[in-house]
N, C-alpha and C. Protein backbone atom coordinates (compact mmCIF):
# COMPACT_ATOMS: atom_id res chain seq x y z
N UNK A 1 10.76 -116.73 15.08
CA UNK A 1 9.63 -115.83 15.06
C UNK A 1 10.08 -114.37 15.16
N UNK A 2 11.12 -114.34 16.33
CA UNK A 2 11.73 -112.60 16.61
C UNK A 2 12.13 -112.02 14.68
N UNK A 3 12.84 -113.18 13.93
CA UNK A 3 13.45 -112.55 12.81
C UNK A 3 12.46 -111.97 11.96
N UNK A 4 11.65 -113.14 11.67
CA UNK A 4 9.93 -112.66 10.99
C UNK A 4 9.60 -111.23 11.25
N UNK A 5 9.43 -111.42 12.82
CA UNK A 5 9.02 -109.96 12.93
C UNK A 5 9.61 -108.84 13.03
N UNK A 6 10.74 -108.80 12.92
CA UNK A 6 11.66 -107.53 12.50
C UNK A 6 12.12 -107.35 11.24
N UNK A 7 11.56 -108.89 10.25
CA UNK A 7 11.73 -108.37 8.91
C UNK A 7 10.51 -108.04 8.52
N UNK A 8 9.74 -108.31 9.25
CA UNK A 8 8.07 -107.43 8.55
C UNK A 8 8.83 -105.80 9.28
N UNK A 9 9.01 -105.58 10.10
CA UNK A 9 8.88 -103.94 11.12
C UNK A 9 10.27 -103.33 9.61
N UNK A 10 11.05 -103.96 9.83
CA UNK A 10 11.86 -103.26 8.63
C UNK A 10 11.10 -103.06 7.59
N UNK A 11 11.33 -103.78 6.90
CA UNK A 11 10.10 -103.42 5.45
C UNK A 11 9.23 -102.08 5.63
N UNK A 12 8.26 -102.31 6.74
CA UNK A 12 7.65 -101.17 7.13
C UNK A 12 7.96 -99.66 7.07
N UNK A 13 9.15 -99.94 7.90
CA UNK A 13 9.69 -98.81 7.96
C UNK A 13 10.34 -98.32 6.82
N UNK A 14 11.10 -99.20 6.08
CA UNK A 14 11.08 -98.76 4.74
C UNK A 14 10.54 -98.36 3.98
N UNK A 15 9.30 -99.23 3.53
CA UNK A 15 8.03 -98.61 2.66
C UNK A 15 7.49 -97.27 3.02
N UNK A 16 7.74 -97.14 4.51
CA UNK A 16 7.34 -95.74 5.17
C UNK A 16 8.31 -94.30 4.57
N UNK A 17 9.72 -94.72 4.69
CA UNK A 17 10.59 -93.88 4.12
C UNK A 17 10.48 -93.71 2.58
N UNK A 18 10.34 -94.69 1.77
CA UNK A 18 9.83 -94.79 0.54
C UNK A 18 8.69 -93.27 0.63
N UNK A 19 7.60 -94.30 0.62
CA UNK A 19 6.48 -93.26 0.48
C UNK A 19 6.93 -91.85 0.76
N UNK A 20 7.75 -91.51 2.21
CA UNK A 20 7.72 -90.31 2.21
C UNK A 20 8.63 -89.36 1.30
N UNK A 21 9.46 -90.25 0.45
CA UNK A 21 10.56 -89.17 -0.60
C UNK A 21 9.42 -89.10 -1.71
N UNK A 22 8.60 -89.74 -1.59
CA UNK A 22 7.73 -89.36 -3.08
C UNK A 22 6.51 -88.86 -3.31
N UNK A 23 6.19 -89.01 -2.27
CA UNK A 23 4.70 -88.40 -1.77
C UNK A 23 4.76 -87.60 -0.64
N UNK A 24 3.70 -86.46 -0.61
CA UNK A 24 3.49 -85.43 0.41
C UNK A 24 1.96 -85.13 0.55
N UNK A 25 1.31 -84.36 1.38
CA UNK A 25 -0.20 -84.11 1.52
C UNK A 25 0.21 -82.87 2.13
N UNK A 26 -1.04 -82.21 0.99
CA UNK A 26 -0.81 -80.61 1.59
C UNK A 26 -2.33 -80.22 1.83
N UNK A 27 -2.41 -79.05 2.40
CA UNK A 27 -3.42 -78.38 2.68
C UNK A 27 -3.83 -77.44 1.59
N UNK A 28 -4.79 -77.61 1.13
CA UNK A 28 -5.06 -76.60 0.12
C UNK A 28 -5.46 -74.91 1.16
N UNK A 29 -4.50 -73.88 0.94
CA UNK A 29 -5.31 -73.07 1.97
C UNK A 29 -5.53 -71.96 0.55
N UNK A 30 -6.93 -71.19 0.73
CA UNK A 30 -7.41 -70.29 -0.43
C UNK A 30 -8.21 -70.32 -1.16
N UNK A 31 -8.76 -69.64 -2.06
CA UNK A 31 -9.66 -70.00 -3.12
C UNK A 31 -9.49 -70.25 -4.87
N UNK A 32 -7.80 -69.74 -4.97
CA UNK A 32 -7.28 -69.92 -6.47
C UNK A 32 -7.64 -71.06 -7.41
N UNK A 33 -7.93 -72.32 -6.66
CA UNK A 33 -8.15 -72.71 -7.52
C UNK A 33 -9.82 -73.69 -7.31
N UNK A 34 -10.97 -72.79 -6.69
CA UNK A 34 -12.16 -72.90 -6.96
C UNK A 34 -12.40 -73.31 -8.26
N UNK A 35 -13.27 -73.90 -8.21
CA UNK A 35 -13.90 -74.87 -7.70
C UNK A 35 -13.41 -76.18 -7.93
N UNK A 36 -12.60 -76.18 -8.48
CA UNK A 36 -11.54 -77.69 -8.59
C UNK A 36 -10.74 -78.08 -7.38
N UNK A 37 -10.45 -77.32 -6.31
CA UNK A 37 -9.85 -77.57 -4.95
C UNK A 37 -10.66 -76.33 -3.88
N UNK A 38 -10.92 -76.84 -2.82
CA UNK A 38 -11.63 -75.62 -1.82
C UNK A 38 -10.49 -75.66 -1.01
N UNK A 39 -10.45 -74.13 0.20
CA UNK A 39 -9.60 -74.31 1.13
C UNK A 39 -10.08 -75.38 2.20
N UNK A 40 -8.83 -75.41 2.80
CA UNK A 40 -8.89 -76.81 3.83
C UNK A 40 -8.39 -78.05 3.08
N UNK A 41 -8.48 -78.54 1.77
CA UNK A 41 -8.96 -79.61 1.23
C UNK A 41 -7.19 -80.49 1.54
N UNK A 42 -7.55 -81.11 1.41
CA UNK A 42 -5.73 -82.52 1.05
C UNK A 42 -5.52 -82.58 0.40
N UNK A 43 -4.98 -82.50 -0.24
CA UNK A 43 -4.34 -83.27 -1.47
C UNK A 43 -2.68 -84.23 -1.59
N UNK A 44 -3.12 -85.02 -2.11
CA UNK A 44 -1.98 -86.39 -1.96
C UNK A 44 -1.41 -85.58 -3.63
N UNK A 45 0.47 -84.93 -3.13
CA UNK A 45 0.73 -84.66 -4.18
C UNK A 45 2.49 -85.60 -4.28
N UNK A 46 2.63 -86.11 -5.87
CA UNK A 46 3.69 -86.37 -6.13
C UNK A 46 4.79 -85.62 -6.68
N UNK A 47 6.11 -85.65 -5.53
CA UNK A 47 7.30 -85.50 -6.14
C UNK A 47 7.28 -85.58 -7.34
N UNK A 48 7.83 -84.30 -8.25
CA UNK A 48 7.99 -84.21 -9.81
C UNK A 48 8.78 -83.38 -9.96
N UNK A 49 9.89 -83.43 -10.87
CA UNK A 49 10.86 -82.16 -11.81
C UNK A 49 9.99 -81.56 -12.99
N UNK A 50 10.26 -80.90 -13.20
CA UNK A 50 9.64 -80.30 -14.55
C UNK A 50 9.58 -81.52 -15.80
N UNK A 51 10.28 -82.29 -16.00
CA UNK A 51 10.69 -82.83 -17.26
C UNK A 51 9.49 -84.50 -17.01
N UNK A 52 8.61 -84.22 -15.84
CA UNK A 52 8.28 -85.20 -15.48
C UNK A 52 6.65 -84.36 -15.51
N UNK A 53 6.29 -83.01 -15.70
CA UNK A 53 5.18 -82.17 -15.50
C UNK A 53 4.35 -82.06 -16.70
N UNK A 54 3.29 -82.53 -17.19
CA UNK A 54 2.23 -81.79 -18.28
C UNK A 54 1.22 -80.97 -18.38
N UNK A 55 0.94 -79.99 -19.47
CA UNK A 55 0.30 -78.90 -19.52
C UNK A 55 -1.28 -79.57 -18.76
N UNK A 56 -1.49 -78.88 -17.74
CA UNK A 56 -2.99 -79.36 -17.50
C UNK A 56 -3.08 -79.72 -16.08
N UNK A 57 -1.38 -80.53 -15.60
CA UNK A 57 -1.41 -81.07 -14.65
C UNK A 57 -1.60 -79.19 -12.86
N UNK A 58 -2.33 -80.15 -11.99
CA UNK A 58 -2.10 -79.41 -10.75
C UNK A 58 -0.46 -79.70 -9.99
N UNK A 59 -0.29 -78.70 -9.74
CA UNK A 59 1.24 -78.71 -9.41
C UNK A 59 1.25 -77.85 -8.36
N UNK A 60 2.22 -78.19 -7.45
CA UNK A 60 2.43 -77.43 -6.11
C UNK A 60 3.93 -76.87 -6.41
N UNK A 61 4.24 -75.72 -5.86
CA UNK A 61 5.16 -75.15 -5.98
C UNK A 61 5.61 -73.82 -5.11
N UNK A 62 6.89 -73.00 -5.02
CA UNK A 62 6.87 -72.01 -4.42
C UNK A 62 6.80 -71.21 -5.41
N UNK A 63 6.34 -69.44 -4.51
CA UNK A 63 6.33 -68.62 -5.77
C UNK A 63 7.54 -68.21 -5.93
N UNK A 64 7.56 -67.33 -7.09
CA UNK A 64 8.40 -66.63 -7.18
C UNK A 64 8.87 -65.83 -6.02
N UNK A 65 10.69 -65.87 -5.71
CA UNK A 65 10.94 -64.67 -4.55
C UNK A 65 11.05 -63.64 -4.39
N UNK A 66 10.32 -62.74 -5.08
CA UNK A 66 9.78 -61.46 -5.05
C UNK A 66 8.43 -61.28 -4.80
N UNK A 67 7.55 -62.72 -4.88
CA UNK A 67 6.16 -62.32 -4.51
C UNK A 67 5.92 -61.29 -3.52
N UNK A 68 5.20 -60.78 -3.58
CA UNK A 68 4.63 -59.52 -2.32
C UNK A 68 3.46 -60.73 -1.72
N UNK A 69 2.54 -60.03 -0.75
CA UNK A 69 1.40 -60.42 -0.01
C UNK A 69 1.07 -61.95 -0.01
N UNK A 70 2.38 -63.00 0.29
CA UNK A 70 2.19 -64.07 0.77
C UNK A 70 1.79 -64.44 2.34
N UNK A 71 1.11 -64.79 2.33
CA UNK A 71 0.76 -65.21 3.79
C UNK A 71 1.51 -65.94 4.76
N UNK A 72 1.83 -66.56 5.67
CA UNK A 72 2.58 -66.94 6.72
C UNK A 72 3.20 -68.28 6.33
N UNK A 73 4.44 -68.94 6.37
CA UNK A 73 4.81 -69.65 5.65
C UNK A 73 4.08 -70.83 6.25
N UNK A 74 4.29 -72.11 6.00
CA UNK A 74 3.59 -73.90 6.59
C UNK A 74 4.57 -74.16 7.27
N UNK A 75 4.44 -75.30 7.81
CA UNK A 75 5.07 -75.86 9.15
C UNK A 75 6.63 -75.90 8.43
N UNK A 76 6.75 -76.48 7.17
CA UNK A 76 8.24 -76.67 7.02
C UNK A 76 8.96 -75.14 6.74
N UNK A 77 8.37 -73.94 7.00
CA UNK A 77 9.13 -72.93 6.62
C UNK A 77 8.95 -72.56 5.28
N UNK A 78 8.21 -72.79 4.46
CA UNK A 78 8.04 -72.27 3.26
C UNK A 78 6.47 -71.72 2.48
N UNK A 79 6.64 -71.14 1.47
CA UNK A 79 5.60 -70.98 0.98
C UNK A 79 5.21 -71.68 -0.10
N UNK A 80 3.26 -72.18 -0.19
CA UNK A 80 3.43 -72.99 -1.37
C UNK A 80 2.45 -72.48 -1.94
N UNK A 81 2.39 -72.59 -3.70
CA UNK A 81 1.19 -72.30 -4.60
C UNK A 81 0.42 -73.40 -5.21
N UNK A 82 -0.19 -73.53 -5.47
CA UNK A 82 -1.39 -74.93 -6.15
C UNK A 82 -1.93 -74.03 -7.49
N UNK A 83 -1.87 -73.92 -8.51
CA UNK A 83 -2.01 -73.99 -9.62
C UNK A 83 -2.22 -74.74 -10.54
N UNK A 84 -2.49 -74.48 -11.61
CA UNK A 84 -2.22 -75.38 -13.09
C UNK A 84 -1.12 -75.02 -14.10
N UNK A 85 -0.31 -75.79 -14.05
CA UNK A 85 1.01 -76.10 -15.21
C UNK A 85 -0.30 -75.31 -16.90
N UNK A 86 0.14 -74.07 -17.04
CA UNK A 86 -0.38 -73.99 -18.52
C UNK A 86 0.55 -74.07 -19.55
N UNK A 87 1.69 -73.76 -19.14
CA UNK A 87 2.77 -73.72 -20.07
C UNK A 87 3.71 -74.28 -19.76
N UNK A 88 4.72 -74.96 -20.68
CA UNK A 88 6.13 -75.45 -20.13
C UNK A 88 7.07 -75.30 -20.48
N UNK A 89 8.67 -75.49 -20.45
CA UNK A 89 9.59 -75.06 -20.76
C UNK A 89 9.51 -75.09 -22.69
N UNK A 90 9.61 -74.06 -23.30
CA UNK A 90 9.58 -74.22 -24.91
C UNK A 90 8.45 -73.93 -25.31
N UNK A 91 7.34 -74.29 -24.85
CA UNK A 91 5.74 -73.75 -25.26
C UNK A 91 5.43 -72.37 -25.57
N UNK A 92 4.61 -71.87 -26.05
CA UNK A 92 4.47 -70.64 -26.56
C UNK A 92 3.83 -69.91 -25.37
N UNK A 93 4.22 -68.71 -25.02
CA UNK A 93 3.84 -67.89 -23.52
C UNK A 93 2.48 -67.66 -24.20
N UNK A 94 1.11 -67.89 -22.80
CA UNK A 94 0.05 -67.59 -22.78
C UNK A 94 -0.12 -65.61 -23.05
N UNK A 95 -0.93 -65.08 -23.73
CA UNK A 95 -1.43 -63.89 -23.78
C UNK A 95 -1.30 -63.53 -22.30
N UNK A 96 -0.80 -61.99 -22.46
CA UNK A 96 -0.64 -61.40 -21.14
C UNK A 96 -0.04 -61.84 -20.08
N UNK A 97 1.17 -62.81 -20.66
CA UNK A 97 1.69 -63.23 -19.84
C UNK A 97 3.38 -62.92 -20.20
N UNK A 98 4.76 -62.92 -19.41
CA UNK A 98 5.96 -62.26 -19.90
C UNK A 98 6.39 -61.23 -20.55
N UNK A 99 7.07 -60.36 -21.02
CA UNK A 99 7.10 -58.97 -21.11
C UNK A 99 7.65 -59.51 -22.37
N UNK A 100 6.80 -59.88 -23.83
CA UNK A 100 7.42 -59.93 -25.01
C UNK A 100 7.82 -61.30 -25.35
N UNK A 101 8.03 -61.94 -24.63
CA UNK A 101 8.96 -63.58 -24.26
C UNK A 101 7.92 -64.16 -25.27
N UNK A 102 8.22 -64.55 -26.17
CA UNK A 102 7.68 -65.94 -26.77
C UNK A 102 7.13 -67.11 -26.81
N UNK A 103 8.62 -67.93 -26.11
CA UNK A 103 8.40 -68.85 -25.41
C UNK A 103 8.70 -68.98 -23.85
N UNK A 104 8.08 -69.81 -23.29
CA UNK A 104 8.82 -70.05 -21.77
C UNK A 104 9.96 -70.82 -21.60
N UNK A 105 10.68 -69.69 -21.02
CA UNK A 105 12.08 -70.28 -20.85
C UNK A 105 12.71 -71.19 -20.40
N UNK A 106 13.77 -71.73 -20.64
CA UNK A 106 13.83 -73.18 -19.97
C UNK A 106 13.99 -72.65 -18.35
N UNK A 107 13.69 -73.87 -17.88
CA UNK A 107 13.72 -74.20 -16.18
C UNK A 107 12.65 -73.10 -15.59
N UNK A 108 11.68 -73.06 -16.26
CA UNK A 108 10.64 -72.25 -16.21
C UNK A 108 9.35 -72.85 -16.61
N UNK A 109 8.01 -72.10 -15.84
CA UNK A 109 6.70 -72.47 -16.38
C UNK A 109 5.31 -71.51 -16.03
N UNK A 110 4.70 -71.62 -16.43
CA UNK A 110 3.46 -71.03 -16.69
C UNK A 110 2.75 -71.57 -15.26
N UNK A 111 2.00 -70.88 -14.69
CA UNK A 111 0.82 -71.60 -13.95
C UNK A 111 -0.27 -70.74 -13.90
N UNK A 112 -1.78 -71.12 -13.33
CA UNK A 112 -2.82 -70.49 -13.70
C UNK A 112 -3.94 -70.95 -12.34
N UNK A 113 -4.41 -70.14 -11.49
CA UNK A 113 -4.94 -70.67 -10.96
C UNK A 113 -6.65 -70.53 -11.43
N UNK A 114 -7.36 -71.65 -11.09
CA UNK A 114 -8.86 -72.53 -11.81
C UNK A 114 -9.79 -70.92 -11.38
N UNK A 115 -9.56 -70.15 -10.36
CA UNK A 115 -10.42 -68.90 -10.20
C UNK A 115 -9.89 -67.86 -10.21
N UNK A 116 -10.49 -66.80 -11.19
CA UNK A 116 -10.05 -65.94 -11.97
C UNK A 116 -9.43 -65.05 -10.83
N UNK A 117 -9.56 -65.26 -9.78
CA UNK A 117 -9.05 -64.45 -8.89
C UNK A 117 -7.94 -64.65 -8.20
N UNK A 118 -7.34 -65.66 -9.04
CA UNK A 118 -6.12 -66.29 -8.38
C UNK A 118 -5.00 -65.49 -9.05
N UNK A 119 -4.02 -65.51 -8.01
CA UNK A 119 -2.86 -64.25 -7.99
C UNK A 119 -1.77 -65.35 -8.40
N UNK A 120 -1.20 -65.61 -9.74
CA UNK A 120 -0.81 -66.58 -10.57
C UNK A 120 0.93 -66.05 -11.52
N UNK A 121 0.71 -66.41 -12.70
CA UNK A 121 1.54 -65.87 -13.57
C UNK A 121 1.20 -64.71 -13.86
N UNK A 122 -0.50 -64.43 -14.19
CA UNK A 122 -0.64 -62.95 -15.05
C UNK A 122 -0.08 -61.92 -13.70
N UNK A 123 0.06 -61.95 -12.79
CA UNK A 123 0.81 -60.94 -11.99
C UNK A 123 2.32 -60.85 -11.92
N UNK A 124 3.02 -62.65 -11.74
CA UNK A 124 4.16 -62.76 -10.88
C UNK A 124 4.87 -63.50 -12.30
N UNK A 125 4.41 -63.38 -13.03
CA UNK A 125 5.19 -64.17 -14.76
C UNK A 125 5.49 -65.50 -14.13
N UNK A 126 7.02 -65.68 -14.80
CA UNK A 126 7.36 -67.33 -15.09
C UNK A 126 7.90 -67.64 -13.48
N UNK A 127 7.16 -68.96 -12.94
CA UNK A 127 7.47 -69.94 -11.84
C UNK A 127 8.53 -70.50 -12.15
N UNK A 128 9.63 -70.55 -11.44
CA UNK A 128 11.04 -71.51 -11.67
C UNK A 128 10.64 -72.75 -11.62
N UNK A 129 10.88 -73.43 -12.35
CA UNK A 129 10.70 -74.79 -12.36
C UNK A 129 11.47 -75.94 -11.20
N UNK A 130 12.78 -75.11 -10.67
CA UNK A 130 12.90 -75.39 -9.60
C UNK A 130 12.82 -75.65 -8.50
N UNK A 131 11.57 -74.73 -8.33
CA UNK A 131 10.40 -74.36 -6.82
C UNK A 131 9.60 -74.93 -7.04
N UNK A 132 9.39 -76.73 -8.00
CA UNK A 132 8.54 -77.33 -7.85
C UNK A 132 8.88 -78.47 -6.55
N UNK A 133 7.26 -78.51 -6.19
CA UNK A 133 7.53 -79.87 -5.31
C UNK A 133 6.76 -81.23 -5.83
N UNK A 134 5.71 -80.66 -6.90
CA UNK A 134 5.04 -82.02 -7.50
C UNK A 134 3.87 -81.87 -7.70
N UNK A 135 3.66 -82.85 -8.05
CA UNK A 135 1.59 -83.03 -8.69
C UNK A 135 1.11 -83.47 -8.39
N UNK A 136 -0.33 -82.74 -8.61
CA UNK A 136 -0.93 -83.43 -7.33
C UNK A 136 -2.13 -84.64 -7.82
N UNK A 137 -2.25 -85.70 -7.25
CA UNK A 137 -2.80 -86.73 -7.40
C UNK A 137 -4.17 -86.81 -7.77
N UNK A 138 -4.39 -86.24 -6.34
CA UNK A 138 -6.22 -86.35 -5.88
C UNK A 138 -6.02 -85.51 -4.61
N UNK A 139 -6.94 -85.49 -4.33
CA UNK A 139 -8.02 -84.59 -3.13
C UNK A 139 -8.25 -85.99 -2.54
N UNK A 140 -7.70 -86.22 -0.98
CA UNK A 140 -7.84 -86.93 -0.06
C UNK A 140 -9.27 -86.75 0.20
N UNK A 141 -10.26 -88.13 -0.27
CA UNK A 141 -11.76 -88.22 -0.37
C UNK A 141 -12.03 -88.18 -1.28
N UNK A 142 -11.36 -87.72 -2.25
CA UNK A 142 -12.16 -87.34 -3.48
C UNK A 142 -11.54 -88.14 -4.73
N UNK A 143 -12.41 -87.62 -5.71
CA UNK A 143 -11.82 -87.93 -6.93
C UNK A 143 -10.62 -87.38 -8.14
N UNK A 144 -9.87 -88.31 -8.82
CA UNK A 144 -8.46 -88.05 -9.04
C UNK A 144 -8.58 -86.59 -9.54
N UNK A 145 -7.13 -85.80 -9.76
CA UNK A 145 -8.07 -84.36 -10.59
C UNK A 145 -7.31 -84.56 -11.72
């Protein structure tokens, strides 16, 4: 019986470690991307590289490190953005967006946040594709986005 139950508690704990390299839940804090996410909200987002990202998808990420007027970093020490992936590495740069650039460069991407008042690419240009952490699923309660 003891083995049973330390091969169920393993497993557990595994599936637990699992889940956590691939999944994360963040806090939506802001209004960028009204009315498709409010502040406060959850969101269950997945671990993703760029080569794994599509135009459309919500994506969490850091900004660029020159942003100015970021707010106080999250518990792990960093800063994060919630946007929309508009462009991707090779795609043609959105209007008013890059100084001339064409396309978006590799290991690079576009993002856009859902309210026009969101402080995005048209300010801070191309997001490294590196400073992604993933996409986001759904809104914990809600429906997928």
């Amino acid at each position: 019986m003891k083995m049973i139950i330390g091969g169920f508690v393993l497993a557990a704990v595994a599936g637990a470690l699992w889940a956590r390299r691939r999944y994360v839940v963040v806090t939506v804090e802001g209004t960028s991307m009204a009315p498709t996410l409010s502040d406060g909200d959850l969101v269950l987002v997945r671990r993703r590289r760029i080569d794994q990202v599509t135009t459309g998808d919500v994506v969490v990420l850091e900004p660029p490190l020159t942003a100015a007027g970021l707010g106080p970093p999250g518990r792990d020490g960093r800063h994060w953005n919630i946007k929309r992936a508009v462009a991707l590495p090779g795609d043609p740069v959105p209007p008013g967006i890059g100084d001339g650039v064409a396309r978006v460069p590799a290991g690079a991407l576009v993002v856009l946040g859902d309210n026009i008042d969101s402080v995005d690419s048209r300010q801070r240009g191309f997001f490294d594709a590196g400073r992604l952490l993933g996409v986001a699923l759904r809104r914990l309660g809600g429906p997928p986005l």
